[in-house]
C-alpha atoms as a PDB file:
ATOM      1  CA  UNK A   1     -16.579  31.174  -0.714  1.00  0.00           C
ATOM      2  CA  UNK A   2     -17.958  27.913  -1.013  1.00  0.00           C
ATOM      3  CA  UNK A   3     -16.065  24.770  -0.740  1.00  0.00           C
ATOM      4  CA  UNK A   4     -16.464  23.454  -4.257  1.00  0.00           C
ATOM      5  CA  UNK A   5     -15.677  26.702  -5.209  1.00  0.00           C
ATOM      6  CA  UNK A   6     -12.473  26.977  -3.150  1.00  0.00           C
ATOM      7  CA  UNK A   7     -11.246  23.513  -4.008  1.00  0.00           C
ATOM      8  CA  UNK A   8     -11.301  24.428  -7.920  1.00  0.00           C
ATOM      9  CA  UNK A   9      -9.829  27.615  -7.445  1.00  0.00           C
ATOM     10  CA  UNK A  10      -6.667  26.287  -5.454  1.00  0.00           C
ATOM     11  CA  UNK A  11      -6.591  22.661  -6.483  1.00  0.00           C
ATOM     12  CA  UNK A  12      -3.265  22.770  -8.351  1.00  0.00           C
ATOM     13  CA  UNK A  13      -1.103  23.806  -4.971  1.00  0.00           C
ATOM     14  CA  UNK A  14      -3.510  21.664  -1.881  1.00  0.00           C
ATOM     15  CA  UNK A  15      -3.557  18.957  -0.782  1.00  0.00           C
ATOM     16  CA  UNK A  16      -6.639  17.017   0.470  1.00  0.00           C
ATOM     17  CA  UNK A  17      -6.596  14.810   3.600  1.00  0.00           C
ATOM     18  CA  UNK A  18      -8.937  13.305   6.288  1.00  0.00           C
ATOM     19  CA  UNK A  19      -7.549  13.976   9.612  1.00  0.00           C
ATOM     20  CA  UNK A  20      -8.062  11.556  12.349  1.00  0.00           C
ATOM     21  CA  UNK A  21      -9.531   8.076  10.553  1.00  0.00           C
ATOM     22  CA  UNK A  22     -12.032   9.753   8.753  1.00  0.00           C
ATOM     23  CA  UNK A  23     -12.679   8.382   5.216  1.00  0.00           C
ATOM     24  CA  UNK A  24     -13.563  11.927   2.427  1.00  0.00           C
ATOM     25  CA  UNK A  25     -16.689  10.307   0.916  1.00  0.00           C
ATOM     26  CA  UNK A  26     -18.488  10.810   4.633  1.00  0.00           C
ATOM     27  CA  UNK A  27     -18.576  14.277   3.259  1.00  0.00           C
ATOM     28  CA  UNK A  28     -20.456  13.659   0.256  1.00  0.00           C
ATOM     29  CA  UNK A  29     -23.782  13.092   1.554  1.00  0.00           C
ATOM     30  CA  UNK A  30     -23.652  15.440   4.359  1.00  0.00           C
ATOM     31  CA  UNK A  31     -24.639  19.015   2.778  1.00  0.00           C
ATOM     32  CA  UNK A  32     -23.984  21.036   6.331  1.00  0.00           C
ATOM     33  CA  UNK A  33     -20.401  21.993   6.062  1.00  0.00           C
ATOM     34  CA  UNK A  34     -18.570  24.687   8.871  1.00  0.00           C
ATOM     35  CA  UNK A  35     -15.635  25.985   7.353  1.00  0.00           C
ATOM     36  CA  UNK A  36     -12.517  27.183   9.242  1.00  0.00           C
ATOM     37  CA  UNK A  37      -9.830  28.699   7.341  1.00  0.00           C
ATOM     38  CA  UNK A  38      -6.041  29.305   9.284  1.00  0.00           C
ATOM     39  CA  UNK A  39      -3.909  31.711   8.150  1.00  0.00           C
ATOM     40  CA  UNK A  40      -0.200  32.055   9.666  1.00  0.00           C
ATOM     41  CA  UNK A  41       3.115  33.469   9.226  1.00  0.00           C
ATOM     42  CA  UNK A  42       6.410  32.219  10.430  1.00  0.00           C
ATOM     43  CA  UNK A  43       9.973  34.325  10.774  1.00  0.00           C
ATOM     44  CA  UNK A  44       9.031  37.418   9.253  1.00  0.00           C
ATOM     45  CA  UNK A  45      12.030  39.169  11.006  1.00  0.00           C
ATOM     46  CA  UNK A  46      11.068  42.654  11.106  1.00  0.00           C
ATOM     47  CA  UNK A  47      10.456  43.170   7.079  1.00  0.00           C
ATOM     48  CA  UNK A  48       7.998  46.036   7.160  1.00  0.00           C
ATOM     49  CA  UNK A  49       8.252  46.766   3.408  1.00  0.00           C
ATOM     50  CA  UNK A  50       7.935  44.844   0.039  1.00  0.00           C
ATOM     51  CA  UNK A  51      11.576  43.061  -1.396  1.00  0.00           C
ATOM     52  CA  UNK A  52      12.223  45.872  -4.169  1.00  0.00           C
ATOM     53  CA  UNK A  53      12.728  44.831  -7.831  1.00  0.00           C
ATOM     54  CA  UNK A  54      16.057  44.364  -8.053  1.00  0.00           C
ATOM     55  CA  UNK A  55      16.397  41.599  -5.033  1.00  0.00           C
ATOM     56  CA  UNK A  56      16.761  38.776  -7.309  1.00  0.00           C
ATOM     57  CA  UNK A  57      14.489  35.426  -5.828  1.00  0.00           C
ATOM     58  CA  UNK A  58      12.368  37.498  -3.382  1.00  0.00           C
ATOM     59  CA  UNK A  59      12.144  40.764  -5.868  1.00  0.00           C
ATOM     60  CA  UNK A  60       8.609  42.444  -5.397  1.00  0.00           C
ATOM     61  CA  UNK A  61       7.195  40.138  -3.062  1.00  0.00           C
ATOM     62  CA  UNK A  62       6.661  40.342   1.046  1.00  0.00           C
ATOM     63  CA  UNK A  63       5.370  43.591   2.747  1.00  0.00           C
ATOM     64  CA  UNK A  64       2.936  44.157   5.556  1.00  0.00           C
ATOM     65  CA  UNK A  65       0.466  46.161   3.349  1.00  0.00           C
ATOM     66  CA  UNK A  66       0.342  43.370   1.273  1.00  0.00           C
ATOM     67  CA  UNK A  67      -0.312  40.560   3.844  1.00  0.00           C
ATOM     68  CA  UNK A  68      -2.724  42.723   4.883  1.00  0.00           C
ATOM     69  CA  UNK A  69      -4.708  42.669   2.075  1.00  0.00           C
ATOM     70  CA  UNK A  70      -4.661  38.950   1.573  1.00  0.00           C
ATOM     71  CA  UNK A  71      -6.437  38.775   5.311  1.00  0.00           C
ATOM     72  CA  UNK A  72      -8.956  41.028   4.941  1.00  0.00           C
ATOM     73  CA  UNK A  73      -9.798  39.737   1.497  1.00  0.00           C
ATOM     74  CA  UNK A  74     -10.021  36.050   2.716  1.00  0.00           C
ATOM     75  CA  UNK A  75     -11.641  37.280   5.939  1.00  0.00           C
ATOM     76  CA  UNK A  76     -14.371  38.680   3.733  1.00  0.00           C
ATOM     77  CA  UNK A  77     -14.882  35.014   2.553  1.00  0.00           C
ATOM     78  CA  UNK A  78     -14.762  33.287   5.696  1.00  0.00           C
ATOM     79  CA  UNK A  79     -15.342  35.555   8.486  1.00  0.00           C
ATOM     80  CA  UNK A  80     -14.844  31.984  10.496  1.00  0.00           C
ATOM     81  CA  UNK A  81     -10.308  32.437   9.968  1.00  0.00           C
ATOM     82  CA  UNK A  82      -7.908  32.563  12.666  1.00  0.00           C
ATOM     83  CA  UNK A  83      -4.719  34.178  11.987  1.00  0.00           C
ATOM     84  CA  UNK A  84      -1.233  33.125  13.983  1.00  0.00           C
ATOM     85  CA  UNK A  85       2.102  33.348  13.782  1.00  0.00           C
ATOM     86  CA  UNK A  86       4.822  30.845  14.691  1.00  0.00           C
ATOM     87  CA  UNK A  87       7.316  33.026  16.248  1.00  0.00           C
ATOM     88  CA  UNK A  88      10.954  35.259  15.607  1.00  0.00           C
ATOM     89  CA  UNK A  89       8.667  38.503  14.894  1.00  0.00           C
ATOM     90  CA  UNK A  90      12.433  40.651  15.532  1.00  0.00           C
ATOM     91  CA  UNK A  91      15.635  40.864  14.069  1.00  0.00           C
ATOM     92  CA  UNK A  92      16.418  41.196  10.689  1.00  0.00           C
ATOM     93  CA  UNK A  93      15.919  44.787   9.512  1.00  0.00           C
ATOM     94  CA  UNK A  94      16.469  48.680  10.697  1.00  0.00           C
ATOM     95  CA  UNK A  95      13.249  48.635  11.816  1.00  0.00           C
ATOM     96  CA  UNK A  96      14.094  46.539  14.861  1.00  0.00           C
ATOM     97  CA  UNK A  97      17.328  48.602  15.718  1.00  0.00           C
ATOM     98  CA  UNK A  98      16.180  51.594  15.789  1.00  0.00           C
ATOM     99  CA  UNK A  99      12.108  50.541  17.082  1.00  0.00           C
ATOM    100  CA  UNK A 100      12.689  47.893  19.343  1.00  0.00           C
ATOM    101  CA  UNK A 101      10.003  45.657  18.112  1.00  0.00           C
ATOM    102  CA  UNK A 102       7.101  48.246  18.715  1.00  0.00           C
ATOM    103  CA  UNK A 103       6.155  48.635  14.939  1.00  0.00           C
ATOM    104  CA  UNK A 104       6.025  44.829  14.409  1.00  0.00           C
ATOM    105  CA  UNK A 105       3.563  43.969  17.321  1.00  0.00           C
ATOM    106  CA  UNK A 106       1.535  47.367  16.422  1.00  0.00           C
ATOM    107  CA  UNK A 107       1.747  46.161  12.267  1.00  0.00           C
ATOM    108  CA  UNK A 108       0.442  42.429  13.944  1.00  0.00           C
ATOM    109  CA  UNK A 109      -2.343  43.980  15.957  1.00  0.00           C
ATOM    110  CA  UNK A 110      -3.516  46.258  13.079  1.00  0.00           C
ATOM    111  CA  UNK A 111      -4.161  42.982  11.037  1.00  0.00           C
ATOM    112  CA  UNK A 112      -5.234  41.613  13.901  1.00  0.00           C
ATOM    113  CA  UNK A 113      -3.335  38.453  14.944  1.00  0.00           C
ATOM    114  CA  UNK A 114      -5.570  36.484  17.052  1.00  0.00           C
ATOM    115  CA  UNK A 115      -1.735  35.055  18.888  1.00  0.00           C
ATOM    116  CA  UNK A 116       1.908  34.093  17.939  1.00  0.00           C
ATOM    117  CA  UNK A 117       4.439  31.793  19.963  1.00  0.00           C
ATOM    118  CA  UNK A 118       7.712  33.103  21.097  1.00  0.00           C
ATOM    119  CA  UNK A 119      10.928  32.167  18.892  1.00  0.00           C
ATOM    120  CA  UNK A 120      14.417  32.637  19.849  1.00  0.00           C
ATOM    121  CA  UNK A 121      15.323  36.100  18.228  1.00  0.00           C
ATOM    122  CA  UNK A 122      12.409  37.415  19.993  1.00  0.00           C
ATOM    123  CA  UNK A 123      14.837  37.623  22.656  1.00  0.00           C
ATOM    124  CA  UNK A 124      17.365  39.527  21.471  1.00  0.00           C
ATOM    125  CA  UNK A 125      16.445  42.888  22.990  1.00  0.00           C
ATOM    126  CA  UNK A 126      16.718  40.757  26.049  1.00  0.00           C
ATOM    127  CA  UNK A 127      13.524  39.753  27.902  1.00  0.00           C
ATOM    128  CA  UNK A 128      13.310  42.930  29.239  1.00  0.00           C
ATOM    129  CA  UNK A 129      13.370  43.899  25.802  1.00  0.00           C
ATOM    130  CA  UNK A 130      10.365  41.804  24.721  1.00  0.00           C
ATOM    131  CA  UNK A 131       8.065  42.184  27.712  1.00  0.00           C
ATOM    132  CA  UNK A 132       8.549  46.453  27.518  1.00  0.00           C
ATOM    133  CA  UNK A 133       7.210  45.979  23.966  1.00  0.00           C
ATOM    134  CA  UNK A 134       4.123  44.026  24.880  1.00  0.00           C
ATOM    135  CA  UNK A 135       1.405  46.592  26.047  1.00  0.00           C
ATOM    136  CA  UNK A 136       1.836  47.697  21.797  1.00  0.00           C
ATOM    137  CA  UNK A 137       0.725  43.833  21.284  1.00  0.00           C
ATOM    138  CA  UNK A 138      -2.925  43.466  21.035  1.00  0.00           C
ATOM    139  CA  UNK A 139      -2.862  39.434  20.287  1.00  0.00           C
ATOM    140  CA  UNK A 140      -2.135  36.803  22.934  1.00  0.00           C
ATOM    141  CA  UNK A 141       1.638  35.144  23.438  1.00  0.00           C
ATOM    142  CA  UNK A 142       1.211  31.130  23.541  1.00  0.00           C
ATOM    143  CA  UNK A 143       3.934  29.192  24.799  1.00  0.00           C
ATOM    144  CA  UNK A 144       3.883  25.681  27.035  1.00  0.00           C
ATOM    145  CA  UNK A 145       7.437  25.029  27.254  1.00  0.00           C
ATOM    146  CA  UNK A 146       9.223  28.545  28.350  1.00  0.00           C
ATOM    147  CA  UNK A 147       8.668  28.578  32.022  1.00  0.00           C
ATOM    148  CA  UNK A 148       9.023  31.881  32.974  1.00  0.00           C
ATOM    149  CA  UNK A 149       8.037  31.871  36.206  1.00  0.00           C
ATOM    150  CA  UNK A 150      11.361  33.661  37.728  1.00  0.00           C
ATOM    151  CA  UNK A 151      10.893  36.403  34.997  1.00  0.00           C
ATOM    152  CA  UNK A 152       9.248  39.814  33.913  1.00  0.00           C
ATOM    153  CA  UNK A 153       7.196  37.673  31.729  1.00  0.00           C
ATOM    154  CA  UNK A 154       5.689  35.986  34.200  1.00  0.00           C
ATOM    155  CA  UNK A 155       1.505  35.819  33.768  1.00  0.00           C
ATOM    156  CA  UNK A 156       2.138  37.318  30.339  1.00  0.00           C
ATOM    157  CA  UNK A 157       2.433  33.904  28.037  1.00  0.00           C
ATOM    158  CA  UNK A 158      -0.590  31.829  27.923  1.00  0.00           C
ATOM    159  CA  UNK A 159       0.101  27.821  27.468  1.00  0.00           C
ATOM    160  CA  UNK A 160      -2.654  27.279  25.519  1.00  0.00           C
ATOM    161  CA  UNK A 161      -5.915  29.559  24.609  1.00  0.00           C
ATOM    162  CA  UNK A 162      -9.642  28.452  23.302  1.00  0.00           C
ATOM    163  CA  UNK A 163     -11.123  30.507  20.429  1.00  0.00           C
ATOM    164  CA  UNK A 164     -15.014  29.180  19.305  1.00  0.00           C
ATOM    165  CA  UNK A 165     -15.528  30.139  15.465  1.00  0.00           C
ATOM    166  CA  UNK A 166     -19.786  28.697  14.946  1.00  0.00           C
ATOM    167  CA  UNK A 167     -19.987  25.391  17.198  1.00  0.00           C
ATOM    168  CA  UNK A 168     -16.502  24.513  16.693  1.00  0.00           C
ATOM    169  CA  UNK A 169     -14.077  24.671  19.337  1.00  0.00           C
ATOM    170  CA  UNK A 170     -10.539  25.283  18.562  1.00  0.00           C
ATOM    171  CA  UNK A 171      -7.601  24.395  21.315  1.00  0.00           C
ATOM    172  CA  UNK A 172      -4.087  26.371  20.086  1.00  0.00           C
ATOM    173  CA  UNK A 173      -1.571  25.432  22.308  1.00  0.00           C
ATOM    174  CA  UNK A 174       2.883  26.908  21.823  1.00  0.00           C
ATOM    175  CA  UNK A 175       5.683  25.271  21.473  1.00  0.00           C
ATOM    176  CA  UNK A 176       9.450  27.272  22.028  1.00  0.00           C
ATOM    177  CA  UNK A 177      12.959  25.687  21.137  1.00  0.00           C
ATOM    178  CA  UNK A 178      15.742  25.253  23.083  1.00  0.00           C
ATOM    179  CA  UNK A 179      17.734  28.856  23.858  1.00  0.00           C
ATOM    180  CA  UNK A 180      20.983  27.108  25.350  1.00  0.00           C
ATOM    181  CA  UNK A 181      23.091  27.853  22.397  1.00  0.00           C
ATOM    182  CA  UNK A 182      20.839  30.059  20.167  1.00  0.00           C
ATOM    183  CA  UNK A 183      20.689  32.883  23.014  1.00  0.00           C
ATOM    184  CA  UNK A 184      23.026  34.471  25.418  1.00  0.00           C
ATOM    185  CA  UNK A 185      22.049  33.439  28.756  1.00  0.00           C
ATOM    186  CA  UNK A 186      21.996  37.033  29.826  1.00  0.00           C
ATOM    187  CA  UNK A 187      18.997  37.493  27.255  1.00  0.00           C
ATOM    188  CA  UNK A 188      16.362  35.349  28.692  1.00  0.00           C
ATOM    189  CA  UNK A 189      17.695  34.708  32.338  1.00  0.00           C
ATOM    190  CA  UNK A 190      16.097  32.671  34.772  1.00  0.00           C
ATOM    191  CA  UNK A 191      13.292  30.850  31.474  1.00  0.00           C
ATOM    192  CA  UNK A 192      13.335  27.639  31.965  1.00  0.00           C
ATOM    193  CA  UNK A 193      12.785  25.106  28.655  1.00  0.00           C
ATOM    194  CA  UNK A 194      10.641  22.203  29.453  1.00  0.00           C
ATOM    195  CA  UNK A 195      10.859  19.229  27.330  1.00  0.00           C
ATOM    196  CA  UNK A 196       8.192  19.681  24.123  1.00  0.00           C
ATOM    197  CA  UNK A 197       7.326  15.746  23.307  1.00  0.00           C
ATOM    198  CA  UNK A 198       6.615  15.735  26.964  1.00  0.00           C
ATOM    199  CA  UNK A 199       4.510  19.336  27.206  1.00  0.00           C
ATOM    200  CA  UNK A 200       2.410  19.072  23.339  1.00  0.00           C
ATOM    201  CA  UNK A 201       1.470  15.310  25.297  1.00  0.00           C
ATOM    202  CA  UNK A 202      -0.116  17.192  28.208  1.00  0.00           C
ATOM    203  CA  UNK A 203      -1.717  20.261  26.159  1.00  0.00           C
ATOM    204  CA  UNK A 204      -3.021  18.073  23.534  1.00  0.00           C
ATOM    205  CA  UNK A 205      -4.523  15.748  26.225  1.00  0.00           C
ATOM    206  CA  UNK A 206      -6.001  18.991  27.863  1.00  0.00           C
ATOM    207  CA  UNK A 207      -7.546  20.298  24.983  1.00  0.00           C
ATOM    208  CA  UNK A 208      -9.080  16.902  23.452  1.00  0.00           C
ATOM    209  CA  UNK A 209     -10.153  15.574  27.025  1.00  0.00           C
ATOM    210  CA  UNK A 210     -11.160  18.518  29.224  1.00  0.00           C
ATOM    211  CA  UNK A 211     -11.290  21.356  27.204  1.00  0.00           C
ATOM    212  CA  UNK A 212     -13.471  18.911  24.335  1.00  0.00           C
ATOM    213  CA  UNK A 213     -11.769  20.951  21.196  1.00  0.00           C
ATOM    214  CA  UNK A 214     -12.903  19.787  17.692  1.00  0.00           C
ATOM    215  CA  UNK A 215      -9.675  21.010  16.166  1.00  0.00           C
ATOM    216  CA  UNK A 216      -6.129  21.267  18.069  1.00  0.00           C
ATOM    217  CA  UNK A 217      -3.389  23.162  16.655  1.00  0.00           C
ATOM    218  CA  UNK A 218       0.125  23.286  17.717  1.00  0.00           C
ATOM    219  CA  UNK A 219       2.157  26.559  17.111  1.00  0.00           C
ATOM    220  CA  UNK A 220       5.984  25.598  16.820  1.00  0.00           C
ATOM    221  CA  UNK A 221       9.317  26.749  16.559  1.00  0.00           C
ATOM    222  CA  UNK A 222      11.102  23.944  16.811  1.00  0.00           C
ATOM    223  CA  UNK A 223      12.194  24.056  13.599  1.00  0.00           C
ATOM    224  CA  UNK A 224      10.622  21.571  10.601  1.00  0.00           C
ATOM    225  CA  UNK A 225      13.313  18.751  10.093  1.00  0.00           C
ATOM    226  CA  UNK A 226      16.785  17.616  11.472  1.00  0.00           C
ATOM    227  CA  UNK A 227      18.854  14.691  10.375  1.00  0.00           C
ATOM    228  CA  UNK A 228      19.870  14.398  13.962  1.00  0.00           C
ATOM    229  CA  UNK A 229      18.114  13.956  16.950  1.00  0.00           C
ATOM    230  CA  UNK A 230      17.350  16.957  18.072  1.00  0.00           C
ATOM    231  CA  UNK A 231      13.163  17.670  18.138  1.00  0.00           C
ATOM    232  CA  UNK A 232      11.798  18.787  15.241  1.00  0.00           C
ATOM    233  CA  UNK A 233       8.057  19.304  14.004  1.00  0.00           C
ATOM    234  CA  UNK A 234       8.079  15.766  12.298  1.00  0.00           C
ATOM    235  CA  UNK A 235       9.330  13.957  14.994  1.00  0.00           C
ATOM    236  CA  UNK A 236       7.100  16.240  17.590  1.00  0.00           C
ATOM    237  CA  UNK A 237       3.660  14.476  15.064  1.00  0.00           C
ATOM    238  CA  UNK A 238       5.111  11.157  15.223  1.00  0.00           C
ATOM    239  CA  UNK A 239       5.181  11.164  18.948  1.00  0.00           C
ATOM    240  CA  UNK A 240       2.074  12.946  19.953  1.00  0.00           C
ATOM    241  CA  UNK A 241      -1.661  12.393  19.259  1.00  0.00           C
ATOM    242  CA  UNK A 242      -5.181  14.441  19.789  1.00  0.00           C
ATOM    243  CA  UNK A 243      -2.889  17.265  16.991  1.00  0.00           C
ATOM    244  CA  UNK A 244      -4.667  18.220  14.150  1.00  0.00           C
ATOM    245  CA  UNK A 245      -1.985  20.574  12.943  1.00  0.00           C
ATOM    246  CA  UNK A 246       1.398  21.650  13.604  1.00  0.00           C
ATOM    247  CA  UNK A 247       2.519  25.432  12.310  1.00  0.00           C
ATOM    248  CA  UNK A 248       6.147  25.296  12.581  1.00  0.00           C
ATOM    249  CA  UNK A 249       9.034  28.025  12.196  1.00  0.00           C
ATOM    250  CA  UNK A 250      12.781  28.561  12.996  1.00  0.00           C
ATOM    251  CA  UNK A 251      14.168  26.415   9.868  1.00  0.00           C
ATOM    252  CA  UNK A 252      12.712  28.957   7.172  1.00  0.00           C
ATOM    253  CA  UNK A 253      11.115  25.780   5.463  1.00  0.00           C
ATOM    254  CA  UNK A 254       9.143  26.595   1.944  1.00  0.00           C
ATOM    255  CA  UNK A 255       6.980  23.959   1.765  1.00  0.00           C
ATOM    256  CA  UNK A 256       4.004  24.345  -0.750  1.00  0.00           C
ATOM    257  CA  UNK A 257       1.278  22.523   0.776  1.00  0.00           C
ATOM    258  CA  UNK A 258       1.200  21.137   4.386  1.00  0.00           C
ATOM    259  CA  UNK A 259       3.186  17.801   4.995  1.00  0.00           C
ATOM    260  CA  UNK A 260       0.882  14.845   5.658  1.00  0.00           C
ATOM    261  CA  UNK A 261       2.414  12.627   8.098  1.00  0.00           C
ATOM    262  CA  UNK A 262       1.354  10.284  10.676  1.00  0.00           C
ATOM    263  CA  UNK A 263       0.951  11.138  14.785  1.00  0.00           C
ATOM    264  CA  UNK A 264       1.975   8.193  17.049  1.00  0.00           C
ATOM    265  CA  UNK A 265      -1.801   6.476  16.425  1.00  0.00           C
ATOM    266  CA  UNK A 266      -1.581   6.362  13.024  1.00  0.00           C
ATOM    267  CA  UNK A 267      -3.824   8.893  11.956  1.00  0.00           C
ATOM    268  CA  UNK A 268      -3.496  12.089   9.722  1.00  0.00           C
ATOM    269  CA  UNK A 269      -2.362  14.963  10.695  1.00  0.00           C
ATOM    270  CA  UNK A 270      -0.702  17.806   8.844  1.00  0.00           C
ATOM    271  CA  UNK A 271       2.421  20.452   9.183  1.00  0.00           C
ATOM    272  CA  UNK A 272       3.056  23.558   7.752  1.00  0.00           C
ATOM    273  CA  UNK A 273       5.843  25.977   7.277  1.00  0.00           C
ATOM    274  CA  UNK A 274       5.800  29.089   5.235  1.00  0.00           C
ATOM    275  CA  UNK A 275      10.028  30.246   4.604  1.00  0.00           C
ATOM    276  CA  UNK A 276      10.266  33.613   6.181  1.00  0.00           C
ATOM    277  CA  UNK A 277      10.425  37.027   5.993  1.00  0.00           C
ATOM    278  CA  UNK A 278       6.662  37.418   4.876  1.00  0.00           C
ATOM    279  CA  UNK A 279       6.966  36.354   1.596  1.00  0.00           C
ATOM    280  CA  UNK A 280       4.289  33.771   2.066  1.00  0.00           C
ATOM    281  CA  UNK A 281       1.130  33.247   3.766  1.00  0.00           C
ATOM    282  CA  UNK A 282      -0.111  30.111   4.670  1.00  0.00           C
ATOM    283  CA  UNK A 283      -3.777  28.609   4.411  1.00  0.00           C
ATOM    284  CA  UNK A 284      -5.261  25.574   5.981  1.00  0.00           C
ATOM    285  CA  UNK A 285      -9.113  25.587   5.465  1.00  0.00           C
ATOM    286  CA  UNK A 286     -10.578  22.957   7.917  1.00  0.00           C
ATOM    287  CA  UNK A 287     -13.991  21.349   6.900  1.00  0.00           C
ATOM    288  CA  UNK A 288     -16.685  19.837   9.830  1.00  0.00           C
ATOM    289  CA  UNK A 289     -19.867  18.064   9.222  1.00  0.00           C
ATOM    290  CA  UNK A 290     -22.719  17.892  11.447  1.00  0.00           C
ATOM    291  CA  UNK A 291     -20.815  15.395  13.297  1.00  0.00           C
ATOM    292  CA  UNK A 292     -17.839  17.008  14.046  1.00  0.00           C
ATOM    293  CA  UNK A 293     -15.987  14.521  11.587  1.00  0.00           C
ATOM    294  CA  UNK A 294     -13.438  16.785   9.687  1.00  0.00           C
ATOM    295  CA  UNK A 295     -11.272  17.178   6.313  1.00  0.00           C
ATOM    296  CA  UNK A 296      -8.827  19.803   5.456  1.00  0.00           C
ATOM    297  CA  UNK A 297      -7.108  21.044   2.197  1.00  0.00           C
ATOM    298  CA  UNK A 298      -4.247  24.053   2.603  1.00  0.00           C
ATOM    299  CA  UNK A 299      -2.054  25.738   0.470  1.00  0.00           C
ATOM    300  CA  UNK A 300       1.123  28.811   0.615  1.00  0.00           C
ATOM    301  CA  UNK A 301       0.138  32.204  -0.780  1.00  0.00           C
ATOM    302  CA  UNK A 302       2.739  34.140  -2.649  1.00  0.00           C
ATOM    303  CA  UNK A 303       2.700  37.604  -1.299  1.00  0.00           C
END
């Protein structure tokens, strides 16, 4: 799909920004445009099947098959799309008790997840639990902040990874929250949780400085706001720069469109939450020039 074409057809629920300090109309005269579209998920919690009719807000929505469909249908637009997911794949349906989490990671590797972070009720088959269900997984684990060193998991969670879609280089790094008081201590043992602010400042200064990525996305689940202090995906943008987007989870946020808010230079940047349960599927479609100068427009998907 072209870009005019896409921006008419989805105007109504997007939102158009200029990431970094660059001004839309730089666009206009510049007919070479490389689209990257980024699809992702958030808290699905082991729902395999559709909501049925009679399940009031949610009735007839959600279902892998469906999801499916979406992705390979936008895929056939842009064969340029990346497809994550923002963590707490488990819990929340028979099809965790009784599976263990093997169906989920097979469904997510059938639809071919290019990686997910790690959220907190993807412990709660233990981490003995999660790592036995891994070899069914055929997309990459990112996490920064779970050091797992002293575990099973050790060697098996990436901090960051690189995927090239064209000439454009894309730097997705993972963010976990804290476990002390969501999880039983027994569940993920010796994983230590490094401070985030801290971490997304080294792995977004890795990926803009040595790794020289033209986009740098932040998968989260950290949750999307707290009145409090505790670290949230707004406060994470506010104190970080070199992030183009931040995919958040954990909080079950429906936003519509992507928040635009402001990193600790000033400049653009956007965050995104989809609820849960797979009822929605985000879209951020990412726009480059010849230049490497970049816009982006994104919007939630009803399933």
């Amino acid at each position: 799909m072209k870009r005019r074409e896409f921006l008419q057809n989805t105007s109504a629920a997007t939102a158009m920004v200029a990431l970094g300090s660059v001004g839309l109309q730089s666009f206009i005269t510049k007919p070479t445009v490389t689209q990257i579209t980024v699809l992702h998920t958030n808290d699905v919690h082991s729902h395999i099947d559709p909501f049925g009719p009679e399940d009031g807000r949610n009735a007839n929505k959600g279902g892998v098959a469906r999801r499916a469909s979406l992705i390979e249908s936008i895929r056939r637009e842009n064969p340029n799309t990346l497809l994550l997911d923002a963590g707490d794949i488990f819990q929340g349906t028979p099809y965790f008790n009784y599976y263990g989490g093997e169906l989920e990671f097979k469904l997510m590797s059938k639809m071919k997840y290019d990686a997910s972070t790690i959220g907190n009720h993807d412990f709660d088959n233990g981490i003995d639990g999660l790592y036995a269900q891994l070899p069914h997984a055929d997309f990459e684990f990112i996490c920064s902040n779970y050091d797992f060193s002293n575990t099973v998991m050790d060697t098996q969670v990436k901090p960051y990874k690189i995927f090239t879609k064209e000439n454009i280089k894309i730097g997705v790094f993972g963010l976990g929250i804290e476990l002390d008081g969501l999880v039983d201590k027994n569940m993920y043992k010796e994983t230590v949780y490094l401070n985030p602010v801290e971490i997304a400042q080294d792995m977004s200064r890795i990926l803009k400085e040595q790794e020289k990525c033209d986009l740098i996305i932040c998968l989260s689940h950290l949750g999307y706001h707290y009145e409090y202090d505790k670290i949230d995906d707004l406060k994470l943008a506010s104190q970080t720069k070199n992030i183009d987007l931040i995919i958040g989870g954990h909080t079950h946020t429906f936003l519509p469109k992507p928040t635009i808010t402001k990193n600790s230079e000033g400049k653009n940047m956007l965050v995104n939450q989809v609820g849960c349960y797979g009822l929605n599927l985000g879209r951020i479609d990412f726009f480059f020039d010849t230049d490497k100068n970049k816009e982006a427009t994104g919007t939630t998907i009803i399933v």
